[in-house]
Protein backbone atom coordinates (compact mmCIF):
# COMPACT_ATOMS: atom_id res chain seq x y z
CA UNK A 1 10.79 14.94 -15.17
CA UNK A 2 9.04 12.25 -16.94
CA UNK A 3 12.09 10.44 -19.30
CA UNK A 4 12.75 7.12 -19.95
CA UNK A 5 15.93 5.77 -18.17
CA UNK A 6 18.25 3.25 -19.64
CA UNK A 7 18.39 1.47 -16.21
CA UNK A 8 17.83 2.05 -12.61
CA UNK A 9 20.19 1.40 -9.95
CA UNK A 10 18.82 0.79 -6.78
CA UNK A 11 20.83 0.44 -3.68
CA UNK A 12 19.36 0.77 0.05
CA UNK A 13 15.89 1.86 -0.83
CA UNK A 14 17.79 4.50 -3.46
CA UNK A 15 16.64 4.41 -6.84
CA UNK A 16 19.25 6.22 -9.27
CA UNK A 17 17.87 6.59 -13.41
CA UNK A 18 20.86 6.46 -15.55
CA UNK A 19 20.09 8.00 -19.01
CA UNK A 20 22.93 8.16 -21.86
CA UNK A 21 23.11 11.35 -23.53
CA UNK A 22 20.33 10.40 -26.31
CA UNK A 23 18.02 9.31 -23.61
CA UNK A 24 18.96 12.76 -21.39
CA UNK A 25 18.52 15.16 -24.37
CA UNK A 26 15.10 15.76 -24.73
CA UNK A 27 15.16 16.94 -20.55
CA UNK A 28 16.83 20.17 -22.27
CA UNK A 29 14.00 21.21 -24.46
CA UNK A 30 10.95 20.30 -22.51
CA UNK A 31 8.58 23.41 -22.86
CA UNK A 32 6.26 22.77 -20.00
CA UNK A 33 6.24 25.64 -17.98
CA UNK A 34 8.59 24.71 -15.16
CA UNK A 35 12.04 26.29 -14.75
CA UNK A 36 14.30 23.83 -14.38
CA UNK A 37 17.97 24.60 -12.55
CA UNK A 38 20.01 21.40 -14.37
CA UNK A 39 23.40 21.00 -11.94
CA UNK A 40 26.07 18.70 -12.97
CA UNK A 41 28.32 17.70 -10.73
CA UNK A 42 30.15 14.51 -9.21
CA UNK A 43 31.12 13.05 -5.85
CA UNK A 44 34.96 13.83 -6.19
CA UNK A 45 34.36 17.64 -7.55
CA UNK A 46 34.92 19.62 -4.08
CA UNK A 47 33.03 22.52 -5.92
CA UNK A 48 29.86 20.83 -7.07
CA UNK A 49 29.87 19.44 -3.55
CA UNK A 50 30.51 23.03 -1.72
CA UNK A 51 27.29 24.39 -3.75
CA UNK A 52 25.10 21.39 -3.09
CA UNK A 53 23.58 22.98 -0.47
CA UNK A 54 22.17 25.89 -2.36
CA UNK A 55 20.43 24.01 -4.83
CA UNK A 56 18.82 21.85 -2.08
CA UNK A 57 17.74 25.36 -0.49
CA UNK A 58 16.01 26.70 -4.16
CA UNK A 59 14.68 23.03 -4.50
CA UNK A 60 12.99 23.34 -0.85
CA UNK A 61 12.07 27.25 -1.47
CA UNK A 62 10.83 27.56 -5.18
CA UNK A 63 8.85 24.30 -5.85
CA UNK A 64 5.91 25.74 -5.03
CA UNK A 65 7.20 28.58 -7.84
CA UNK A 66 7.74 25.49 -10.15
CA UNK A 67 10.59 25.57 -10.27
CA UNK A 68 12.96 21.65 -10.37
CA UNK A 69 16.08 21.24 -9.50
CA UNK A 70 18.12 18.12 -11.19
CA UNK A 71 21.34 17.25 -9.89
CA UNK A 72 23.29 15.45 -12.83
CA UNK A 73 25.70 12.69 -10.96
CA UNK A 74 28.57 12.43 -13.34
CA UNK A 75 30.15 9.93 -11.30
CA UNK A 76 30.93 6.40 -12.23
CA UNK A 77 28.54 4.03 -12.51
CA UNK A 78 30.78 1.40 -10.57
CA UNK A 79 30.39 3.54 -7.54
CA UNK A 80 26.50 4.66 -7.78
CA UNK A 81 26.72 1.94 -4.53
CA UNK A 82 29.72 2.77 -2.48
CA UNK A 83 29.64 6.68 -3.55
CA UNK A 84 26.87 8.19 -4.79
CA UNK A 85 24.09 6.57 -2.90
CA UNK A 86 25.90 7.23 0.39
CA UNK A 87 26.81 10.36 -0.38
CA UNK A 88 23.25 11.52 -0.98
CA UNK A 89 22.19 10.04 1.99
CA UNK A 90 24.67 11.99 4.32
CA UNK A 91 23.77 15.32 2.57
CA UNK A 92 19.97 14.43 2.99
CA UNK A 93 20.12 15.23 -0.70
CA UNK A 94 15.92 16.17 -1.87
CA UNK A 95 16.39 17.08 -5.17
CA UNK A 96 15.84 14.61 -7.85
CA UNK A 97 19.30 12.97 -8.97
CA UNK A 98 20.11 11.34 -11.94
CA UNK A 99 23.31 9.78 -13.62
CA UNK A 100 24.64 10.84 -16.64
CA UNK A 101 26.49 7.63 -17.84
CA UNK A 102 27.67 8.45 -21.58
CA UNK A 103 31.32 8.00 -22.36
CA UNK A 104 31.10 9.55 -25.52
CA UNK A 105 31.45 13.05 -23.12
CA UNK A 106 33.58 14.85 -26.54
CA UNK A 107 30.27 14.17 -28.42
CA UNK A 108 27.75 15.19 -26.16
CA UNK A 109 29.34 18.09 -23.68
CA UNK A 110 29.03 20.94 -27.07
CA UNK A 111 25.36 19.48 -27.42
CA UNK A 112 24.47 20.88 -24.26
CA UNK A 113 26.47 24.23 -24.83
CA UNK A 114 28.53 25.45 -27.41
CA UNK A 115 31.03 26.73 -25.17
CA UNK A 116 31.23 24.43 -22.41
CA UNK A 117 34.55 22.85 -21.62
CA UNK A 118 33.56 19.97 -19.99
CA UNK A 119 34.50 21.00 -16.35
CA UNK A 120 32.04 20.72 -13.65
CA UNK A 121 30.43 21.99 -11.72
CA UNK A 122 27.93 23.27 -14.85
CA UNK A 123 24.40 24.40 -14.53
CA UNK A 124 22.11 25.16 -16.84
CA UNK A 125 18.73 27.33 -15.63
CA UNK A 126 16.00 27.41 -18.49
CA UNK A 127 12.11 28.41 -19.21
CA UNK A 128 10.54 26.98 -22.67
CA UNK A 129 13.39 28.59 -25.05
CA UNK A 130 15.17 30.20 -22.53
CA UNK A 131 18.14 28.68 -21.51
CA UNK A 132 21.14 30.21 -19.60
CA UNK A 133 24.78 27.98 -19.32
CA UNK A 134 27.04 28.27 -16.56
CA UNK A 135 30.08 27.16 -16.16
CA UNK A 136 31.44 27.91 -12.66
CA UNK A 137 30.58 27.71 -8.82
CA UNK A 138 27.33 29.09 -7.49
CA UNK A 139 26.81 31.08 -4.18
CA UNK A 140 23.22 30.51 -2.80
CA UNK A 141 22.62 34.53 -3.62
CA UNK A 142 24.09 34.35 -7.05
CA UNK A 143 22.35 31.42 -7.47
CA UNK A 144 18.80 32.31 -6.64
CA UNK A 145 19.94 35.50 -8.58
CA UNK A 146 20.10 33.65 -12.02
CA UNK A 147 17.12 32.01 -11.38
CA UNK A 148 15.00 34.86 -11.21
CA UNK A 149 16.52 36.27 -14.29
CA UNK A 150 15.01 33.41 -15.63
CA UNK A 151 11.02 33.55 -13.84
């Protein structure tokens, strides 16, 4: 992904790009022929937690397919430090991570899809003009399913 962030946090040799929604747009409509499997998520959401795992496995299995996996942190900034970071680290977490940190979440959540409620965990898996929304929990089969819809 090559964005500008707002800010980094770094904490123990962990650098975290925050991006407000303006800033994280664009990563939505970039048309250069990766797929990219866009996962948001937070520390406290037991779901986006429980799937995790599967994303790490597509991000370790289809790279070479170009294919990028971005996990969204929409967790508090306070706590990038005594959460996020930590957490990361103890799921040996690969996949490039970001943080979402726009408050504004009415105005930007319908940007991203019409229909999307606002609950996590949400992925998105798009090509160029393809895009496909999600808005549940992912086995690591249904998962990799999607995605090939989607190669």
């Amino acid at each position: 992904m090559r964005l500008e962030a707002d800010k980094i946090i770094s904490s123990k040799g962990v650098d975290i790009p925050v991006y407000d929604f303006q800033s994280f747009e664009p990563l939505l409509h970039l048309d250069d022929g990766k797929t990219r499997i866009i996962n948001f998520w937070a520390t406290w959401c037991k779901p986006c937690v429980v799937e995790l795992p599967y994303f790490e496995l597509i991000n370790s299995r289809y790279k070479e397919a170009g294919v990028e996996v971005i996990l969204v942190s929409l967790d508090l900034p306070s706590q990038v430090d005594t959460k996020l970071i930590p957490f990361l680290a103890k799921q040996h977490i690969e996949s490039e991570v970001l943080l979402l940190d726009d408050p504004d979440a009415n105005g930007w959540i319908s940007k991203v899809d019409k229909n999307w409620s606002g609950s996590i965990p949400a992925t998105i898996i798009c090509k160029g003009n393809k895009m496909n929304f999600y808005e549940r929990s992912f086995t690591y089969n249904e998962l990799e399913q999607e995605l090939k819809k989607i190669l």
